[in-house]
Each structure stands twice: as C-alpha cells, then as structure tokens.
Protein backbone atom coordinates (compact mmCIF):
# COMPACT_ATOMS: atom_id res chain seq x y z
CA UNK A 1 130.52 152.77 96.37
CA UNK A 2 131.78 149.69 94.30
CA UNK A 3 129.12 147.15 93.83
CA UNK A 4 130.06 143.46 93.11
CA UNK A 5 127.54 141.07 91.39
CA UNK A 6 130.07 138.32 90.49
CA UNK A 7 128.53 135.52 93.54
CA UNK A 8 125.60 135.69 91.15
CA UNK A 9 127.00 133.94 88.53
CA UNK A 10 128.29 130.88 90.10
CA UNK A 11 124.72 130.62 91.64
CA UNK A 12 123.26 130.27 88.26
CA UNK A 13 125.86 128.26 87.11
CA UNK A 14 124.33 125.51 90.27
CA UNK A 15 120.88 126.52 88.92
CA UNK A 16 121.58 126.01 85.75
CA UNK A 17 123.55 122.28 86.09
CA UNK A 18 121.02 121.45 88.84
CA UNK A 19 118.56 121.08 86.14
CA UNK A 20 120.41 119.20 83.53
CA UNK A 21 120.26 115.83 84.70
CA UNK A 22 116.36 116.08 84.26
CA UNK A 23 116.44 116.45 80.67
CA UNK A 24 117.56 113.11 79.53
CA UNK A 25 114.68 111.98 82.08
CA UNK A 26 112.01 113.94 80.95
CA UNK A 27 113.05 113.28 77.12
CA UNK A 28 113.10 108.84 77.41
CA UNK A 29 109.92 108.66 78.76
CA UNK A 30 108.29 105.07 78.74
CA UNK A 31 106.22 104.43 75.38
CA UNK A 32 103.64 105.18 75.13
CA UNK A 33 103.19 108.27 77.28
CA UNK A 34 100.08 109.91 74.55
CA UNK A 35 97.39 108.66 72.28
CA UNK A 36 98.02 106.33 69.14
CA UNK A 37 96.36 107.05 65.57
CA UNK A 38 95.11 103.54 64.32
CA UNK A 39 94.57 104.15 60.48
CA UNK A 40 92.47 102.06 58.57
CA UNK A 41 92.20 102.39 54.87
CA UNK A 42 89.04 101.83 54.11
CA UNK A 43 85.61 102.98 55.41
CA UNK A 44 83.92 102.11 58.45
CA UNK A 45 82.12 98.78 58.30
CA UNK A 46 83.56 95.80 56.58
CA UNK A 47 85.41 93.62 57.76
CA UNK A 48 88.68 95.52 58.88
CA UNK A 49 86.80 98.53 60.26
CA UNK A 50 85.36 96.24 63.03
CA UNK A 51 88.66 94.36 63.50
CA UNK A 52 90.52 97.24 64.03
CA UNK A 53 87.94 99.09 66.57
CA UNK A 54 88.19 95.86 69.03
CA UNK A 55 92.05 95.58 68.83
CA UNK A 56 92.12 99.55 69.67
CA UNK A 57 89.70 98.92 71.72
CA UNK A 58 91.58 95.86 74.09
CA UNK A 59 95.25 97.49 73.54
CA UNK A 60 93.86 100.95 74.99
CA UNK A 61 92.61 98.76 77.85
CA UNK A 62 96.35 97.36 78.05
CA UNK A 63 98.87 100.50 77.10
CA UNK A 64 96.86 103.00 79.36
CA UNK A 65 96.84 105.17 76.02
CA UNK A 66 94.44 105.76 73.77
CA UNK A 67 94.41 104.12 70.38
CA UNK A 68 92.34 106.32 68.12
CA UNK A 69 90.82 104.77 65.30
CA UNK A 70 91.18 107.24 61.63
CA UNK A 71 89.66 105.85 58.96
CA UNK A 72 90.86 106.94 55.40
CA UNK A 73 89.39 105.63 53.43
CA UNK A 74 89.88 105.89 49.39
CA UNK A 75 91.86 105.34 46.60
CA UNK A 76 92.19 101.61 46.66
CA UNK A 77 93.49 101.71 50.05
CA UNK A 78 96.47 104.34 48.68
CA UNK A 79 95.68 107.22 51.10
CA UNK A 80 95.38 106.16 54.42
CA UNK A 81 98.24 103.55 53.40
CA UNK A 82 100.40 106.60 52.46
CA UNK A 83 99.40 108.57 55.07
CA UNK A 84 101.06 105.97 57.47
CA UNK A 85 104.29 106.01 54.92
CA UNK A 86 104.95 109.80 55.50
CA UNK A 87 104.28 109.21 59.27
CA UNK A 88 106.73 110.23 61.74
CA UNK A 89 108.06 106.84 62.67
CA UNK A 90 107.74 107.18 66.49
CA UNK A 91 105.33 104.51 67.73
CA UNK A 92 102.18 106.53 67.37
CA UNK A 93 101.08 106.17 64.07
CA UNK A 94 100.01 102.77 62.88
CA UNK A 95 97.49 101.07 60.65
CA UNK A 96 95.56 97.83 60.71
CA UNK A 97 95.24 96.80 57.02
CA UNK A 98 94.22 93.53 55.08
CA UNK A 99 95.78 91.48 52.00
CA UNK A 100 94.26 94.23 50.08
CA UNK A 101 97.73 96.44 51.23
CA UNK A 102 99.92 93.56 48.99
CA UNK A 103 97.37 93.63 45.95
CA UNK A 104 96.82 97.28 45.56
CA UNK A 105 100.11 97.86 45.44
CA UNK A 106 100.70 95.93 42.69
CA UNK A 107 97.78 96.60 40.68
CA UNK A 108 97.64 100.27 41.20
CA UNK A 109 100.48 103.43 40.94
CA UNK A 110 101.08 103.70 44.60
CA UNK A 111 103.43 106.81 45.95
CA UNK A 112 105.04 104.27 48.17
CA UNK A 113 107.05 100.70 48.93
CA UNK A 114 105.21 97.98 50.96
CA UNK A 115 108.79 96.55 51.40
CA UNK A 116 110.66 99.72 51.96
CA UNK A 117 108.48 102.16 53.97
CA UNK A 118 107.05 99.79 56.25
CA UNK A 119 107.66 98.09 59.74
CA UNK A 120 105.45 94.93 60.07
CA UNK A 121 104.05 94.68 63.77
CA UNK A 122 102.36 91.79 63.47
CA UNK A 123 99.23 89.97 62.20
CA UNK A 124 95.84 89.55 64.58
CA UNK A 125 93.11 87.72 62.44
CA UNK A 126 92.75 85.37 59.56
CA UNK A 127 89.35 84.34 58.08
CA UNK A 128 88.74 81.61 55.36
CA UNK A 129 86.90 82.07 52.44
CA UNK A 130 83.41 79.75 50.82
CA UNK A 131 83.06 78.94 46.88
CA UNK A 132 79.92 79.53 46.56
CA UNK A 133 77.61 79.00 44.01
CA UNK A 134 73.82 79.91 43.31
CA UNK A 135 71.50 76.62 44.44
CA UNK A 136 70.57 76.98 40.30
CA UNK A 137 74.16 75.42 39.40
CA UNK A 138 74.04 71.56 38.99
CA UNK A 139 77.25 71.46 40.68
CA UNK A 140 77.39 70.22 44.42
CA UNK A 141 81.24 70.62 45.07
CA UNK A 142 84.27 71.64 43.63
CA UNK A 143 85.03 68.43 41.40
CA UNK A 144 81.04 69.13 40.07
CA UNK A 145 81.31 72.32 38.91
CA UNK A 146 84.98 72.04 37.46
CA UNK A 147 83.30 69.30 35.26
CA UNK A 148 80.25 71.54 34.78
CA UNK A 149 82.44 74.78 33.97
CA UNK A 150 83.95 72.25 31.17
CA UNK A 151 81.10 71.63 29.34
CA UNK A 152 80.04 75.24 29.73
CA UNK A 153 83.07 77.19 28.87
CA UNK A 154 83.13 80.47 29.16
CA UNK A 155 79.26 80.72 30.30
CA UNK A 156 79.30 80.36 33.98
CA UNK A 157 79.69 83.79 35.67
CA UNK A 158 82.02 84.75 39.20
CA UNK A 159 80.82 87.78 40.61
CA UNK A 160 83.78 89.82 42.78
CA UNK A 161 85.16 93.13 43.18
CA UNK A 162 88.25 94.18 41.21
CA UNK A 163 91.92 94.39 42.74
CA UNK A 164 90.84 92.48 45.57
CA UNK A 165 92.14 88.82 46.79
CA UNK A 166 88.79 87.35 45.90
CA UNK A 167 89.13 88.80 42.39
CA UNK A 168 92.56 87.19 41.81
CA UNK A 169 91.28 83.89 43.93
CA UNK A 170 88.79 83.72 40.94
CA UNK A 171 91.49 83.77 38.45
CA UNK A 172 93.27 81.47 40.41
CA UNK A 173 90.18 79.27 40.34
CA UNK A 174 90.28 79.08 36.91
CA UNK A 175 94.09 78.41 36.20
CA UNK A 176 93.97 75.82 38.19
CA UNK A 177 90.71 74.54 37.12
CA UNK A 178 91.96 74.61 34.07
CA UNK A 179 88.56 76.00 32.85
CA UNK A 180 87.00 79.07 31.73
CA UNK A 181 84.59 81.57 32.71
CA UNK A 182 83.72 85.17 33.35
CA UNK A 183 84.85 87.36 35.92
CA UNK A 184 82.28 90.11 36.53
CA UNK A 185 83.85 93.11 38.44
CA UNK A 186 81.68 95.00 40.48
CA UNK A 187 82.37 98.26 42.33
CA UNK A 188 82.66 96.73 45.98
CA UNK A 189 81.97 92.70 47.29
CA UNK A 190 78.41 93.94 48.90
CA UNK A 191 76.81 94.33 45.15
CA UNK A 192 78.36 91.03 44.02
CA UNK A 193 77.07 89.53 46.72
CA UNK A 194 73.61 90.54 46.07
CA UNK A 195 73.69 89.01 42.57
CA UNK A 196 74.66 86.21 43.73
CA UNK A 197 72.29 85.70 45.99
CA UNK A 198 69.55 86.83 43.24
CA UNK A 199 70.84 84.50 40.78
CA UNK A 200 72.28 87.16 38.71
CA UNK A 201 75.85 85.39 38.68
CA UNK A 202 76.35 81.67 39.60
CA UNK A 203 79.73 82.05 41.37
CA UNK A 204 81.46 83.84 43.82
CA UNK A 205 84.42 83.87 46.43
CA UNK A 206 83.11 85.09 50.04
CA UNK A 207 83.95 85.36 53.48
CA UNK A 208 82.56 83.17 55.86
CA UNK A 209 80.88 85.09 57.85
CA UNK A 210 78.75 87.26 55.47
CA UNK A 211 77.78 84.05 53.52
CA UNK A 212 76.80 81.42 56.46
CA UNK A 213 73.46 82.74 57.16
CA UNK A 214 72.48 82.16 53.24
CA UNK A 215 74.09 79.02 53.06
CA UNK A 216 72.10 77.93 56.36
CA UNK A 217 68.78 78.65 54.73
CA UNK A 218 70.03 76.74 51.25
CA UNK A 219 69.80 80.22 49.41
CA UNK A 220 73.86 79.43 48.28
CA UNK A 221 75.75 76.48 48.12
CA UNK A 222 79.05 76.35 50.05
CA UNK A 223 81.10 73.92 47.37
CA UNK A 224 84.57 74.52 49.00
CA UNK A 225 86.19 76.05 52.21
CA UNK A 226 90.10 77.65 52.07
CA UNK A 227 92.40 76.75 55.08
CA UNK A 228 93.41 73.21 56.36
CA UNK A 229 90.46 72.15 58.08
CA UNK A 230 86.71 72.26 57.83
CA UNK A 231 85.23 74.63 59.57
CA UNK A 232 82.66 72.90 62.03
CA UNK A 233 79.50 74.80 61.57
CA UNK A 234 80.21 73.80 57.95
CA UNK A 235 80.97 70.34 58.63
CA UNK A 236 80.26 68.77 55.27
CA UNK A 237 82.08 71.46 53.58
CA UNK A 238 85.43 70.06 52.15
CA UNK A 239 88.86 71.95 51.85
CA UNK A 240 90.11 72.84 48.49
CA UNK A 241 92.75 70.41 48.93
CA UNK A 242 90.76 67.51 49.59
CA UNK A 243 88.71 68.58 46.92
CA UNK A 244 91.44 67.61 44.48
CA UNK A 245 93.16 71.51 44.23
CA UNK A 246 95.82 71.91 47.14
CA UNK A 247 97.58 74.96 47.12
CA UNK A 248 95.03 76.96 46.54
CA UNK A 249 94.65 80.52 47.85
CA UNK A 250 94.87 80.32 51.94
CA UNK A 251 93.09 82.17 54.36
CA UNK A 252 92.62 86.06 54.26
CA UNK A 253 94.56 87.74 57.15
CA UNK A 254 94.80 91.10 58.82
CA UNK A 255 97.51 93.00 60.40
CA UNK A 256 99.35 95.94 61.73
CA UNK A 257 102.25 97.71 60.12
CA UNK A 258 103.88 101.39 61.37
CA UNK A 259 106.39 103.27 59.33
CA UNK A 260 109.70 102.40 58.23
CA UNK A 261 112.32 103.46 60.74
CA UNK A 262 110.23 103.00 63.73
CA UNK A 263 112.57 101.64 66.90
CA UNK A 264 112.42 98.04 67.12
CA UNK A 265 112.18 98.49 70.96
CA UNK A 266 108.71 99.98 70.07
CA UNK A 267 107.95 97.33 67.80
CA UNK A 268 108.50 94.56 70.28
CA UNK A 269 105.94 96.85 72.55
CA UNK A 270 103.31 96.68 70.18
CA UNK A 271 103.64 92.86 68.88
CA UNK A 272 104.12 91.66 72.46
CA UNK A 273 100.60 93.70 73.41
CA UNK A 274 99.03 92.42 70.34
CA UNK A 275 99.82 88.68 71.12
CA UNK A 276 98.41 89.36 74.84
CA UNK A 277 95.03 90.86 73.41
CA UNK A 278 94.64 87.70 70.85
CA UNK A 279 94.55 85.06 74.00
CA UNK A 280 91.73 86.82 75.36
CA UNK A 281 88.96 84.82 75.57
CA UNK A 282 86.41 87.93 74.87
CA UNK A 283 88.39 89.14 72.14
CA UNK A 284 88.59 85.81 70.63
CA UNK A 285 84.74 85.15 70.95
CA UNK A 286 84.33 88.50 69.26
CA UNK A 287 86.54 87.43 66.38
CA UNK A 288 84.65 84.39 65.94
CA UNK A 289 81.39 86.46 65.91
CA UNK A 290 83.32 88.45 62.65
CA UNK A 291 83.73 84.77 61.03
CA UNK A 292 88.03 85.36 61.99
CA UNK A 293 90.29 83.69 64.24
CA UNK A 294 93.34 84.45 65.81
CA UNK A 295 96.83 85.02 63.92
CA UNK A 296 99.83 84.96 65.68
CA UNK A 297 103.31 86.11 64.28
CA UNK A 298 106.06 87.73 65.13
CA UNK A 299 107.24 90.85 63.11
CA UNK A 300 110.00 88.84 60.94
CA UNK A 301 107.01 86.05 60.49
CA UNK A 302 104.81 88.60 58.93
CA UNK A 303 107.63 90.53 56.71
CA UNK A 304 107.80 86.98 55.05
CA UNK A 305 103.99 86.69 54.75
CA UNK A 306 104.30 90.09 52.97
CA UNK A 307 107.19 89.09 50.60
CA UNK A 308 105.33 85.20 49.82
CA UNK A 309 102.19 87.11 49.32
CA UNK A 310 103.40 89.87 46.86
CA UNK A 311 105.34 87.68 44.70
CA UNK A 312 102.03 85.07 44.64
CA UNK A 313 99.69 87.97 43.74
CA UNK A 314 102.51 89.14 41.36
CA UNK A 315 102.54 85.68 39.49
CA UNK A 316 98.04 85.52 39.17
CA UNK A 317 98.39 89.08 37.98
CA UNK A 318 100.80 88.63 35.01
CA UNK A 319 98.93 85.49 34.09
CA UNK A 320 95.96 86.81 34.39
CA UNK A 321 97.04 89.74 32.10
CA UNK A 322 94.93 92.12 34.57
CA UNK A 323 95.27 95.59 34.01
CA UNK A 324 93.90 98.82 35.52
CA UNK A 325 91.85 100.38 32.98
CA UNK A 326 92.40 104.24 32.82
C-alpha cells in the first residue's frame, strides 16, 4: 500500500507563515519593557550618589521599570564612566555623572571620548558653590580678601581636592584675582573641609549645602556665592559678579548621559521623563534639601554645556600648568 504524506507539508507551510507576522511584534516592543542600570561613578554618599537614587527612584515610579542604581566607583570617575562607554547602546544602560566627567577627562588618561562615545540625555540639578574663608581671615568679602591675599602673597592657603571643579575654581580664583596663594590638595573635599573648619587652611570652595550649617553658627565666613542671584537663606551673601569678578565659575550641575549610538527615539524617552520628574514638587523639595535645584535642558542644550565646559576647564588647566603627578 502506497502511503502519501505530501498534505503535510502545505500544513506546515500555514503553521509556519501563521507565525511570522508575530515576530516583528514581539521584537519592537515599547521601551522600556526590563530594568535600567543607573551607573554612578563614584561611591555612595556625596552629592551625586543621593541625586541619582531619587531620580531612579521618581523615573521607576514613571517608566514602570526599574532603574537600578550601580555604583562604580574609582579611578577618578574612569571606570564606571567607561563602563557606560562599552555599554550596549540600547536604552538600558545609563549614568548620572557631575562636572567631574569633563575634568577628569582632561586631567587624567581616560580609555574613552566624552564627545565621541557619549549620548547626552539631559541635565537634572545644579548647585552653587560658597568662598569661604576661616572667621580668623580679616577679610569679610571677596574685594577684602583679594586686597588681603595682596599683601600676603603666597601665604594664604585654599584647601580642595585635586582634579575636581573646586580645585580649578581655586585657580581660577587666583587668575582672576590676580593674586597668589597656595592650593593644598587633599585626597577627597570631606578632609579639606575639616581643615577648614579647624583653621588649618583659611580658604576653600564648597557646596552650599555642606557649608550652611557652619556658616549659620559663624564657624566660616560665606565671602561670595556662584550663580546670578543670592541665594535667600544667604541673603547678605553677594554674587561673584557683583563682587567685582563676573564670569566667574557658574554653578556645578549634574546629568545623565547613555552610550554613543543609542536611538534618539530612546533619548527623547528618557529626557522627556526626566523633565516630568524635575516639576515635581517632592522631588524638587528633596533637591533643595541636597542644597540643588532643578536643571532643565534638552539633549542638544547639554552637548553644548559639555563642549563650553571642556574647552573652559581646558583653558584653567594649561594656565594653571596642572599636571598629574605619576
């Protein structure tokens, strides 16, 4: 007896086509559709650690996915910045980083391009920064102790932290001061600040929120403020440029980058979600509680940031002359 199987094959053929049309489907799913890695390049605590954990935090709330804060912390920022570089650039790796992602770059053999192998997102916070000086000084704002520095040159100390913006906003300080005096590098801003408060070193760069408290209690004097306005717990506190130096150093700022490459349909995902999260009211209280505010910009808006910043930071390095000693 013959036996014919030939009917099956057109019957897989139907099986087999009924089933292609849900491929495309199942391979465009909406973004995000899994969990986000958030890195942040430097250790928990700080001042970008925090940031980062609330935005996570409010854009989990938003996306419906996870955003899963990895902090990587070490080498000047280099390895959890080029751990984001070699990232697949699909929308799920990203990192919230700080100035300190322009200045390490330039001050330190990184394996990677800001400009090149990055997609800016967006920015979320700025914060302004306090000249501060020990209550010993006989200086009571900026015009004071440029005069003072004068007379005394080369003998007032600024306490900071190398490679970081506060470092170069000292050397700023004094190029546009046109004074002199010594930088003192310490190992990380929380020992400089200490000296500073013990009278170790008479000057120092600081964010406002870590030095209020001791300006409150008139353990430091708050000569000068960054930004374009005071800032009203500080009320008597004049700007830089109405203290005779415009164009000095502006606020700090934070942001979020991804890898170069990634889609700009995802992009526009995760700037539009940031800009919803910053007109919170609770997240903005909580920034205010971290001394920041919010910082709106569009991707292009913070690409030029980037560029304005690196080739400022550029310029205080080379006259500067700093160099990483090996």
């Amino acid at each position: 007896m013959r036996r014919f199987f030939a009917p099956a094959a057109p019957m897989l053929l139907v099986s087999t086509l009924a089933i292609l049309p849900a491929l495309p489907a199942a391979a465009q799913q909406p973004y995000p559709n899994r969990p986000i890695r958030m890195i942040v390049p430097f250790p928990p605590g700080g001042s970008v650690d925090p940031l980062a954990r609330l935005t996570a935090e409010k854009m989990s709330e938003r996306m419906t996915q996870r955003f899963i804060v990895d902090n990587r912390a070490g080498g000047n920022t280099i390895i959890g910045t080029d751990a984001v570089a070699k990232s697949k650039p699909d929308g799920y790796t990203v990192m919230v980083m700080s100035r300190t992602f322009v200045i390490s770059s330039l001050l330190f053999p990184a394996p990677y391009d800001i400009h090149k192998d990055f997609t800016p997102i967006g920015t979320i916070a700025r914060s302004e920064w306090l000249l501060l000086s020990h209550p010993s000084i006989p200086a009571n704002n900026l015009r004071e102790l440029i005069a003072l520095a004068k007379a005394r040159p080369g003998q007032l100390n600024f306490a900071t932290n190398f490679g970081s913006a506060l470092h170069l906003g000292g050397e700023l300080l004094k190029s546009m001061g046109g004074f002199d005096m010594q930088i003192v590098n310490y190992k990380g801003g929380g020992p400089a600040f200490t000296d500073l408060i013990g009278g170790h070193v008479e000057l120092s760069l600081q964010p406002i929120v870590s030095a209020l408290p001791y300006v409150n209690r008139g353990r430091l004097k708050a000569l000068a403020i960054t930004g374009d306005t005071r800032f009203s717990a500080l009320p008597n506190v004049p700007t830089f440029t109405e203290s005779g130096m415009p164009g000095f150093l502006s606020n700090s700022w934070f942001g979020m980058v991804a890898p170069a490459g990634t889609e700009k349909p995802i992009v526009s995902t995760l700037s539009t979600e940031i800009t919803r999260v910053l007109a919170l009211p609770d997240f903005r209280d909580k920034l205010l509680s971290f001394g920041m505010e919010p910082f709106v910009s569009t991707p292009d808006q913070f690409a030029t940031l980037i560029r304005q910043d690196s080739a400022r930071f550029a310029e205080i390095i080379k006259t500067a002359k700093i160099k990483v000693e090996r």
